[in-house]
PDB file of N, CA and C in Angstrom:
ATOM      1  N   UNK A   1     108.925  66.038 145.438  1.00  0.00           N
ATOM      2  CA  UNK A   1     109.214  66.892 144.301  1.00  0.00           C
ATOM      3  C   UNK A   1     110.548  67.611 144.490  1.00  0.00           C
ATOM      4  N   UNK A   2     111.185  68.237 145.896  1.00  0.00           N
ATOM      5  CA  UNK A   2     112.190  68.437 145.935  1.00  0.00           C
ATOM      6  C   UNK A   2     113.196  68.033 145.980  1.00  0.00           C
ATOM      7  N   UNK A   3     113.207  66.410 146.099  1.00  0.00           N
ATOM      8  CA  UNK A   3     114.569  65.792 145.567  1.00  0.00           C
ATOM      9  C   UNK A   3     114.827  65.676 144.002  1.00  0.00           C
ATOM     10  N   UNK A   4     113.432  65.501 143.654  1.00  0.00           N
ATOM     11  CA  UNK A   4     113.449  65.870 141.632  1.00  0.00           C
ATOM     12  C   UNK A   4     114.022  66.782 141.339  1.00  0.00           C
ATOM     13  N   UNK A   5     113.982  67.675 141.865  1.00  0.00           N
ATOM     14  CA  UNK A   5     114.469  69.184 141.574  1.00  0.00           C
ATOM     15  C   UNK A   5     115.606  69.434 141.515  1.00  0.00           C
ATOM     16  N   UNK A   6     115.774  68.753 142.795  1.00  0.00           N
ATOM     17  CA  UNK A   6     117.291  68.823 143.141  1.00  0.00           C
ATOM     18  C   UNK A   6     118.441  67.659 142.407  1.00  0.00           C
ATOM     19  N   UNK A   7     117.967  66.980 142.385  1.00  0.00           N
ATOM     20  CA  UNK A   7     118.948  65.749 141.322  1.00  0.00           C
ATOM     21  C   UNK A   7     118.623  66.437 139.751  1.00  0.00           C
ATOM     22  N   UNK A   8     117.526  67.120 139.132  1.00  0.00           N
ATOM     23  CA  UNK A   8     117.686  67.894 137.992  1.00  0.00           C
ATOM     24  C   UNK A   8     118.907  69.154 138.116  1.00  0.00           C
ATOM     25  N   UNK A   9     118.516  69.810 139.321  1.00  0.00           N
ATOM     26  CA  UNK A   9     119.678  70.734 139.096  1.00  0.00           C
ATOM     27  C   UNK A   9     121.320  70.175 139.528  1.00  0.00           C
ATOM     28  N   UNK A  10     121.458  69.150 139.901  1.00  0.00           N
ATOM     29  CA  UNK A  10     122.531  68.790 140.036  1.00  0.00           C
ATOM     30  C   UNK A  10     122.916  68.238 138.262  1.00  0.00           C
ATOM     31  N   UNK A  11     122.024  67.787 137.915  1.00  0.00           N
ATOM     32  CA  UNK A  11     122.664  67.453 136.375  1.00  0.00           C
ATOM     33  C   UNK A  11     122.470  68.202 135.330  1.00  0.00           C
ATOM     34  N   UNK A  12     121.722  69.500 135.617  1.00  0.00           N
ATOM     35  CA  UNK A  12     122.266  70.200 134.909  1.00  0.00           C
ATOM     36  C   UNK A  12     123.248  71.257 134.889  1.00  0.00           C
ATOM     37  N   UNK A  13     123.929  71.316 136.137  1.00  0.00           N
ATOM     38  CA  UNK A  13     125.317  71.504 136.737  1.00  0.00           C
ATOM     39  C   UNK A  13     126.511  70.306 135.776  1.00  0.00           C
ATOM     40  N   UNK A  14     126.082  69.413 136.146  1.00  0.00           N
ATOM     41  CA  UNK A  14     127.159  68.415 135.412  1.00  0.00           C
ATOM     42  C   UNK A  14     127.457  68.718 133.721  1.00  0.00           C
ATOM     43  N   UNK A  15     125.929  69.125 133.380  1.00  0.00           N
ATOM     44  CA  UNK A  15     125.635  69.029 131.816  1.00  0.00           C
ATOM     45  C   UNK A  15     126.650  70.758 131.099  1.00  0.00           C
ATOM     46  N   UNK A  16     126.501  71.902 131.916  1.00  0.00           N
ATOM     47  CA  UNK A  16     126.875  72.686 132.575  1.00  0.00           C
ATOM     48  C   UNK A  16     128.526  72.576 132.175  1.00  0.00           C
ATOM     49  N   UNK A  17     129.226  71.947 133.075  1.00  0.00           N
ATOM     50  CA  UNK A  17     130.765  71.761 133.325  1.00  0.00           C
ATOM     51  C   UNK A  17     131.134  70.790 131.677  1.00  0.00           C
ATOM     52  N   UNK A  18     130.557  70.077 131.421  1.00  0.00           N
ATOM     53  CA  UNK A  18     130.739  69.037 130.046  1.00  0.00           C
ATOM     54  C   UNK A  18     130.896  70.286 129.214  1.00  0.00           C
ATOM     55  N   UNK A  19     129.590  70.675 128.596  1.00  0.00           N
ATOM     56  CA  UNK A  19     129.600  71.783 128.186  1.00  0.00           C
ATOM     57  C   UNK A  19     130.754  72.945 127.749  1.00  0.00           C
ATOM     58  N   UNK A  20     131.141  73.215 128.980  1.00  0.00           N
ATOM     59  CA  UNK A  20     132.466  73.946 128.980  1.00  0.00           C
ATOM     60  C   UNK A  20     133.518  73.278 128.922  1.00  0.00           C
ATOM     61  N   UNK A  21     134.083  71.908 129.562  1.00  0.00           N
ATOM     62  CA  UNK A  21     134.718  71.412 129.092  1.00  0.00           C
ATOM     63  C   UNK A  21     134.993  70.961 127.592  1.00  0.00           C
ATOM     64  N   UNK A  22     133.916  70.654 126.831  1.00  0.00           N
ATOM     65  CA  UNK A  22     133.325  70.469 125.426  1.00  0.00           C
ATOM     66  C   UNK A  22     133.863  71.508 124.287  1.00  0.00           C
ATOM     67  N   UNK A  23     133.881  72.752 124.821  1.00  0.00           N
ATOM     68  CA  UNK A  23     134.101  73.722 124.082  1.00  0.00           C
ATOM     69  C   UNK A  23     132.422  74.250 123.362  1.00  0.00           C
ATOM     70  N   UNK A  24     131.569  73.720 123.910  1.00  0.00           N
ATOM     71  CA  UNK A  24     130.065  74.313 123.618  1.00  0.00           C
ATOM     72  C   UNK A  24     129.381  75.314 124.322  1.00  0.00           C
ATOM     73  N   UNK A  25     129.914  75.363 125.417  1.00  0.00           N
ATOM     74  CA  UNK A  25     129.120  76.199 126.440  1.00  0.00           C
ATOM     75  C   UNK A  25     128.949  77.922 125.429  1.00  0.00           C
ATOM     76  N   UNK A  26     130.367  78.208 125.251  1.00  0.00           N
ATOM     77  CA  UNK A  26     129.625  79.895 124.149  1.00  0.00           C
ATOM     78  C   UNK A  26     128.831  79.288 123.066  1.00  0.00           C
ATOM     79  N   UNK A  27     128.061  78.743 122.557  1.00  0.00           N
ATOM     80  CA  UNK A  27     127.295  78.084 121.398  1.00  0.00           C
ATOM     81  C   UNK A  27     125.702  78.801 121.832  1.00  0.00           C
ATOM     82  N   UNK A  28     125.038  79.416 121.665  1.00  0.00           N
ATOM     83  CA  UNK A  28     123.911  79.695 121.952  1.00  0.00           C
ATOM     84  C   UNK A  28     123.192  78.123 122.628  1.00  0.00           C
ATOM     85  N   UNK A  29     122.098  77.908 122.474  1.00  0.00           N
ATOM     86  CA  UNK A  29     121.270  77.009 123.252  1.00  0.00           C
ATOM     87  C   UNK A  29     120.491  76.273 122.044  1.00  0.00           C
ATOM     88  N   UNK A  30     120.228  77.409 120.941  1.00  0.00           N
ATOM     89  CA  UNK A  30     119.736  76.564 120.082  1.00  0.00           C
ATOM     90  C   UNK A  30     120.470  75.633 119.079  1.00  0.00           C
ATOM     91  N   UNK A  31     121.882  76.364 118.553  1.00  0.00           N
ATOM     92  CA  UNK A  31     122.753  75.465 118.106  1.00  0.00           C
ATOM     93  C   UNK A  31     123.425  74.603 119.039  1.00  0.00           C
ATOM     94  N   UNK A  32     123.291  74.445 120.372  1.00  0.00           N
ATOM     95  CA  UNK A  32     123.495  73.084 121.376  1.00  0.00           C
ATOM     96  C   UNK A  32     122.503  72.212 121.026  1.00  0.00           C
ATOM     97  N   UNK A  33     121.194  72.387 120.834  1.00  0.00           N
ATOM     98  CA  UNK A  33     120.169  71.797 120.281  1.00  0.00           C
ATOM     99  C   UNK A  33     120.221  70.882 119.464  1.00  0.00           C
ATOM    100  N   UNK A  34     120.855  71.652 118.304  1.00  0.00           N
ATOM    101  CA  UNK A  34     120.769  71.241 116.640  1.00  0.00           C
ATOM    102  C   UNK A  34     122.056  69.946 117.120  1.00  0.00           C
ATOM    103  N   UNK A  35     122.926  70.967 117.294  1.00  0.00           N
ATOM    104  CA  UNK A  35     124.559  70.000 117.418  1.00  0.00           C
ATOM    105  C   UNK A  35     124.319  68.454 117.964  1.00  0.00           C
ATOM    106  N   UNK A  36     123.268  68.507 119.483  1.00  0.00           N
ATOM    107  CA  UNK A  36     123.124  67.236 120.237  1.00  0.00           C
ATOM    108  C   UNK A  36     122.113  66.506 119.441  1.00  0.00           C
ATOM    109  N   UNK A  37     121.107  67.264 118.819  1.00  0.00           N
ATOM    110  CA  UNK A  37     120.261  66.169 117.755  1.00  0.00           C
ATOM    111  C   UNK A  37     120.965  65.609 116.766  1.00  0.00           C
ATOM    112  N   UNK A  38     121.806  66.057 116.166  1.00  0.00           N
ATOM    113  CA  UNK A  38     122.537  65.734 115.126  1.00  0.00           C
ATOM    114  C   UNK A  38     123.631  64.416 115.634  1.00  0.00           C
ATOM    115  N   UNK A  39     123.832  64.801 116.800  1.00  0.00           N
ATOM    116  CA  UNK A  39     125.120  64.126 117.313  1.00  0.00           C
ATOM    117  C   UNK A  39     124.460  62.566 117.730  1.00  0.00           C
ATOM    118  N   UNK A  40     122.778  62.623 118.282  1.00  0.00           N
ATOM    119  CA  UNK A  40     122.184  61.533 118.494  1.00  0.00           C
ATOM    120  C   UNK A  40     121.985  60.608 117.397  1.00  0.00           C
ATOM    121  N   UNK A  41     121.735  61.397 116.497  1.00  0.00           N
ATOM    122  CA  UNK A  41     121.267  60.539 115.198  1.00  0.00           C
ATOM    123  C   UNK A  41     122.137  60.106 114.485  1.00  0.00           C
ATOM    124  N   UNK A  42     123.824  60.466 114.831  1.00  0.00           N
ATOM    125  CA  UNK A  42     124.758  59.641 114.071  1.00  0.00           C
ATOM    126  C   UNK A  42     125.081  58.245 115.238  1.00  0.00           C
ATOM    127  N   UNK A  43     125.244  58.762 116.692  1.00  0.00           N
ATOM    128  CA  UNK A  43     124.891  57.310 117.926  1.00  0.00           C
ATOM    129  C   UNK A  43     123.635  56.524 117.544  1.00  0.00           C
ATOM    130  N   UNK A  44     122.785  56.747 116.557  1.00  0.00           N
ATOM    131  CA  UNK A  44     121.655  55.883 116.265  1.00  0.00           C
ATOM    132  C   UNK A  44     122.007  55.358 114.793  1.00  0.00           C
ATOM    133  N   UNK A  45     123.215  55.650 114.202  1.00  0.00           N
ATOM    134  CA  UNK A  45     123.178  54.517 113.153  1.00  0.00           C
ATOM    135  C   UNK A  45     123.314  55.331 111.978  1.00  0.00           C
ATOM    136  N   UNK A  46     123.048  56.919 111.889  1.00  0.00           N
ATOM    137  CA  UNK A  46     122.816  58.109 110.722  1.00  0.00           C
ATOM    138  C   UNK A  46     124.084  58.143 110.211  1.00  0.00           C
ATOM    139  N   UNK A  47     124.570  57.821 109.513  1.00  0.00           N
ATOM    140  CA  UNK A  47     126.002  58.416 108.408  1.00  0.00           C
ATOM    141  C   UNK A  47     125.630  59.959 107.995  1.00  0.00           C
ATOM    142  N   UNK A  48     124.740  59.933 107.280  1.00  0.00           N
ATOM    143  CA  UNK A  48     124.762  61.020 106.952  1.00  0.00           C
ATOM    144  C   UNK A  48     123.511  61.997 107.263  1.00  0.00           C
ATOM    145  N   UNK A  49     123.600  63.156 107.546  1.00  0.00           N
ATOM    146  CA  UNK A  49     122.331  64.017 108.728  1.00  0.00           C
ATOM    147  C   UNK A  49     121.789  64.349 107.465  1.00  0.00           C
ATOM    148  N   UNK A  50     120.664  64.466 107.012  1.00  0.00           N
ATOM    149  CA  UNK A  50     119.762  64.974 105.958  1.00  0.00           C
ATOM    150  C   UNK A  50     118.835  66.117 107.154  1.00  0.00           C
ATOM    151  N   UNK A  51     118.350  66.881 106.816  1.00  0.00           N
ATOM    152  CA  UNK A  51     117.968  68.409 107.145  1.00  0.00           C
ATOM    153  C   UNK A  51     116.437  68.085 107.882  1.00  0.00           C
ATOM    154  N   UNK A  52     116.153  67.003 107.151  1.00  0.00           N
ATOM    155  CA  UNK A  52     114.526  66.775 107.544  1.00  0.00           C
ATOM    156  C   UNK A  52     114.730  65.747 108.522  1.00  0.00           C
ATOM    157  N   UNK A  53     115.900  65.009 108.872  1.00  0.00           N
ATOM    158  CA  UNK A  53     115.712  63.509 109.566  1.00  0.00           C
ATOM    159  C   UNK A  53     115.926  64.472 111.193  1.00  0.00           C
ATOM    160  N   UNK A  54     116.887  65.709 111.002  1.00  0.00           N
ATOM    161  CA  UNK A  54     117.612  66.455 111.835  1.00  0.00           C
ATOM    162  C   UNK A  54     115.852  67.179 112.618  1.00  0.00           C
ATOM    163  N   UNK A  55     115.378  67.712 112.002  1.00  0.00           N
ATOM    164  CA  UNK A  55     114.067  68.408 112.320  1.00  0.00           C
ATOM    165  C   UNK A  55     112.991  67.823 112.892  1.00  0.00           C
ATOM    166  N   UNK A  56     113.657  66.699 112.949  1.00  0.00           N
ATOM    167  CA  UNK A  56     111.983  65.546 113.432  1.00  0.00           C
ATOM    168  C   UNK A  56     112.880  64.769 114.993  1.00  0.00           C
ATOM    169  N   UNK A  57     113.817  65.589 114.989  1.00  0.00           N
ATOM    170  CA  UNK A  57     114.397  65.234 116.214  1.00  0.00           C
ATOM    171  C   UNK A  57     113.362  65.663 117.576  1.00  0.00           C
ATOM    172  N   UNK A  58     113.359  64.809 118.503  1.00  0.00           N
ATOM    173  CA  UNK A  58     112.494  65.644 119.375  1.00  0.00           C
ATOM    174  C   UNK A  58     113.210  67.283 120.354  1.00  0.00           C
ATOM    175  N   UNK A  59     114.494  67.304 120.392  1.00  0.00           N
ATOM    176  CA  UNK A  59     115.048  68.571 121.218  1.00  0.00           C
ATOM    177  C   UNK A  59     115.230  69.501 120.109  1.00  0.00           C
ATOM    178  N   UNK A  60     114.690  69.637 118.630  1.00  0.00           N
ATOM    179  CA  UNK A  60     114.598  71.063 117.624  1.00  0.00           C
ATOM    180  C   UNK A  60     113.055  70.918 116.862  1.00  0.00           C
ATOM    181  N   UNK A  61     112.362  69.619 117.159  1.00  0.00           N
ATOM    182  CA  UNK A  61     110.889  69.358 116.739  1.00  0.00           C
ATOM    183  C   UNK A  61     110.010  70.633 116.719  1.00  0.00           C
ATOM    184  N   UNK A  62     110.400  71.365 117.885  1.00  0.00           N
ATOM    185  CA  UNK A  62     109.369  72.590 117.922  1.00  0.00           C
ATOM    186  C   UNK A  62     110.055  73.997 117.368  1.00  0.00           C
ATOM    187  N   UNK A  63     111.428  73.581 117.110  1.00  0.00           N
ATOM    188  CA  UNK A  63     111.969  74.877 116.563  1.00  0.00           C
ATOM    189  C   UNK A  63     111.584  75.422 115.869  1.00  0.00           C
ATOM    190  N   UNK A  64     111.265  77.036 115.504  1.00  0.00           N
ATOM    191  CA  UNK A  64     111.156  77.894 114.028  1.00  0.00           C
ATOM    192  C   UNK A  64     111.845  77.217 113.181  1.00  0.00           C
ATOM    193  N   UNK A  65     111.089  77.029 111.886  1.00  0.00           N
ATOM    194  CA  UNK A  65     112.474  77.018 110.849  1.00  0.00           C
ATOM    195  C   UNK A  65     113.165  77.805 110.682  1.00  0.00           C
ATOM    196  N   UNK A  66     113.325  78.954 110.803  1.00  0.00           N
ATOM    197  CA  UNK A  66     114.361  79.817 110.684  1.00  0.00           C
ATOM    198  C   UNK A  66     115.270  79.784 111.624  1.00  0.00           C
ATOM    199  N   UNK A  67     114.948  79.778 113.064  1.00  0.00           N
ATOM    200  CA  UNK A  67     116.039  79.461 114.287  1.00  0.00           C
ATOM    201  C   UNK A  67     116.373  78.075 113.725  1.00  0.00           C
ATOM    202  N   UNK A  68     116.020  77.488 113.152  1.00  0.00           N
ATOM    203  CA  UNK A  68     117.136  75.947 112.947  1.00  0.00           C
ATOM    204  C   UNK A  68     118.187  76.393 112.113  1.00  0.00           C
ATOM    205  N   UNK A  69     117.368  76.730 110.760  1.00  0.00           N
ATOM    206  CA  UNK A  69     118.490  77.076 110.020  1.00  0.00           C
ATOM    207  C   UNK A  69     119.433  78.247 110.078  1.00  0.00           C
ATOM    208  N   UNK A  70     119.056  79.239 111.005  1.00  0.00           N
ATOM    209  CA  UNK A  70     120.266  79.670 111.769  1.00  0.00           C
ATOM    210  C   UNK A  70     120.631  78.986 112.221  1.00  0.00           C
ATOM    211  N   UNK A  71     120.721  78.178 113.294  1.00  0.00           N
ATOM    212  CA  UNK A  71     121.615  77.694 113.775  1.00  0.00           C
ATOM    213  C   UNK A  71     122.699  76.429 113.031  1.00  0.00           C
ATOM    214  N   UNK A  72     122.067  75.558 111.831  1.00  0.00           N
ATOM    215  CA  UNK A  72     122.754  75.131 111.167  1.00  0.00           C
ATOM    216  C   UNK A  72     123.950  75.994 110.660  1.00  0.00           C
ATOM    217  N   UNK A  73     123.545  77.137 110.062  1.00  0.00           N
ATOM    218  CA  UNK A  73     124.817  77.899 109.211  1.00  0.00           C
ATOM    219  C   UNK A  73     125.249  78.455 110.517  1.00  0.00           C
ATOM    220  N   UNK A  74     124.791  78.249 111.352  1.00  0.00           N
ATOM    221  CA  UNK A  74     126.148  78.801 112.519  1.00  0.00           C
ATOM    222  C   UNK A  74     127.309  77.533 112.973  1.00  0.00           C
ATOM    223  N   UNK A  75     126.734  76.515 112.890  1.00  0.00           N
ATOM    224  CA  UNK A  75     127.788  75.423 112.953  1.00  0.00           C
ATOM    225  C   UNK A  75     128.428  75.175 111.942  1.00  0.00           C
ATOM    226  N   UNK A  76     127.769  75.153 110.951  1.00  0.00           N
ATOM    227  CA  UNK A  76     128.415  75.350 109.575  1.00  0.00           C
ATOM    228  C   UNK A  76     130.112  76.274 109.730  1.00  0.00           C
ATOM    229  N   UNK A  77     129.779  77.672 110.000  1.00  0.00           N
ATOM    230  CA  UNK A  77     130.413  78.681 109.812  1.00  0.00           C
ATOM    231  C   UNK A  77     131.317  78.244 110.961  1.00  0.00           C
ATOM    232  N   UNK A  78     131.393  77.625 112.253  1.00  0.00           N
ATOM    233  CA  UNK A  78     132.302  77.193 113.497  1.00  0.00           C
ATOM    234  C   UNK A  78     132.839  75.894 112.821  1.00  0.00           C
ATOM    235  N   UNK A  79     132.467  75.151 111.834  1.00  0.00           N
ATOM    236  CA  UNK A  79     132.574  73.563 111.598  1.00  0.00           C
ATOM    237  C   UNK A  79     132.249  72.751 112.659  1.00  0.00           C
ATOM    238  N   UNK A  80     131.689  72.581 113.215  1.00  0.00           N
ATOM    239  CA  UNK A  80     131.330  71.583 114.113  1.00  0.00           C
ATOM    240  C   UNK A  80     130.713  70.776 113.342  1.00  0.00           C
ATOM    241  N   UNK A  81     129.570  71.321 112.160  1.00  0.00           N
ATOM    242  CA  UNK A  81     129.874  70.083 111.110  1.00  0.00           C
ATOM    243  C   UNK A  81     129.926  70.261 109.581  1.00  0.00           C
ATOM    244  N   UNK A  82     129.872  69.631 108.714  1.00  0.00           N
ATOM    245  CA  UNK A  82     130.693  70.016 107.097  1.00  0.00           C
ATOM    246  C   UNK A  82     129.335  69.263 106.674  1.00  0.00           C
ATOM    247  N   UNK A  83     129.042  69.765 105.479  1.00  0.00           N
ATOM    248  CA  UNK A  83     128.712  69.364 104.196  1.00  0.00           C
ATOM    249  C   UNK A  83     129.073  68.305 103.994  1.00  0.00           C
ATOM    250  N   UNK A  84     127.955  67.352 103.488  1.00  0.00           N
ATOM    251  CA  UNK A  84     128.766  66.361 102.822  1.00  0.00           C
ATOM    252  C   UNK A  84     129.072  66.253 101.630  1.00  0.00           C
ATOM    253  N   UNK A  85     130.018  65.593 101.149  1.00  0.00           N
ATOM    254  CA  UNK A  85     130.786  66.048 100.085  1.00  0.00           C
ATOM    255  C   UNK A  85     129.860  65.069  98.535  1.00  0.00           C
ATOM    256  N   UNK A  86     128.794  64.704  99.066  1.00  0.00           N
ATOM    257  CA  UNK A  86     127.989  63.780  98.598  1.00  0.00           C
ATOM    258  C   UNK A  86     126.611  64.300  97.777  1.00  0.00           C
ATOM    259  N   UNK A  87     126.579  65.609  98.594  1.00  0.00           N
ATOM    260  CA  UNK A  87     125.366  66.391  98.422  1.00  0.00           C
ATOM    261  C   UNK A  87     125.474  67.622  98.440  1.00  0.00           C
ATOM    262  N   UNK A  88     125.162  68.610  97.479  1.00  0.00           N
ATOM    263  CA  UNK A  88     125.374  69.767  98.032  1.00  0.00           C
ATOM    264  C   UNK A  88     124.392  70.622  98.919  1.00  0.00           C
ATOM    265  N   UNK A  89     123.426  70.599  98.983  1.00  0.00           N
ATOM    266  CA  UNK A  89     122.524  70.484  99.950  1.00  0.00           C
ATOM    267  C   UNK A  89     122.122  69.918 100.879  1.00  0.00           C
ATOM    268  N   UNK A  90     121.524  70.238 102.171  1.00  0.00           N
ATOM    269  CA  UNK A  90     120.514  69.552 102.792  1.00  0.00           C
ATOM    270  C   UNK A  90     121.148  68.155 103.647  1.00  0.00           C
ATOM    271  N   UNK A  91     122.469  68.208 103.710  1.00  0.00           N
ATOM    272  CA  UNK A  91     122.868  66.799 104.052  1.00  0.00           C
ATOM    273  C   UNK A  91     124.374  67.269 105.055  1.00  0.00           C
ATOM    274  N   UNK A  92     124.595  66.760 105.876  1.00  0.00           N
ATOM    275  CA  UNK A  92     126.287  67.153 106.907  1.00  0.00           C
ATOM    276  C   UNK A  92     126.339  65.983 107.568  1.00  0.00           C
ATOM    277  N   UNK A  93     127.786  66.155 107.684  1.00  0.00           N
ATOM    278  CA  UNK A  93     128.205  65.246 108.749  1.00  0.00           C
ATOM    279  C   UNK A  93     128.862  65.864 109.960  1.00  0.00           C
ATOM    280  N   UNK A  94     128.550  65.043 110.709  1.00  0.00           N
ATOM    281  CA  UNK A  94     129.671  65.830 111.844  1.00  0.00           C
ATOM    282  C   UNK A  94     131.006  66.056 112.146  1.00  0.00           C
ATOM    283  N   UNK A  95     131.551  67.353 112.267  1.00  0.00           N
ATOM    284  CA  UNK A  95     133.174  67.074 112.339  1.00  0.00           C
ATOM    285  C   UNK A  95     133.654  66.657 113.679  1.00  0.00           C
ATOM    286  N   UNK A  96     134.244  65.325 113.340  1.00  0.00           N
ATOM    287  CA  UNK A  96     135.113  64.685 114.792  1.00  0.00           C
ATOM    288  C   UNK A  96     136.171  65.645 115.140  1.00  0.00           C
ATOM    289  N   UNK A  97     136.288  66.325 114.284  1.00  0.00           N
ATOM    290  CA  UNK A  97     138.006  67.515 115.159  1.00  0.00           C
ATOM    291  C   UNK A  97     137.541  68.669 115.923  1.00  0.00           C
ATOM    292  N   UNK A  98     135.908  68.955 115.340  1.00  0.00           N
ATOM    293  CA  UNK A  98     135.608  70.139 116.124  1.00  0.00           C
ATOM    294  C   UNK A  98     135.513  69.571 117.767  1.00  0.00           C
ATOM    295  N   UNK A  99     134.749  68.693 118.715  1.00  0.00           N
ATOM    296  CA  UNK A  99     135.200  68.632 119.677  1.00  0.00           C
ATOM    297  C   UNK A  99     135.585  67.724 120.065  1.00  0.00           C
TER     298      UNK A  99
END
């Protein structure tokens, strides 16, 4: 069990330094959450993030709705990601300039 431990805390040291390198590390934990679910589901094929596909993610699955959608309008408000210009609701994409 203590080499588990220890190869976990070594990567989350790594995850850690990305992070800050990233420009995410000041981001609270829950909009790291939202951001990396969002960010998976466009590496899985998603063009466009719809609000409910985002929520059934398994790393915000157990979130409050309200801590999600804080944390959406907090990325919102940083742009990390935009509206799509498709929908006015309920739908973003991710911005490639934010990191």
């Amino acid at each position: 069990m203590q080499k588990g431990i220890s190869q976990l805390a070594r990567l989350r040291e790594l995850l850690f330094e990305m992070e800050q390198d990233l420009g995410l590390a000041d981001l609270p934990q829950n909009e790291r959450d939202v951001f990396y679910a969002m960010t998976a589901l466009v590496e899985d094929g998603h063009e466009e993030l719809r609000t409910e596909s985002v929520k059934q993610h398994p790393l915000v699955a157990e979130m409050p709705p309200a801590t999600f959608h804080r944390a959406l309008k907090t990325l919102l408000e940083r742009e990390f990601i935009l509206r799509t210009p498709r929908r006015k609701v309920g739908a973003f994409v991710l911005n490639n300039d934010s990191v």
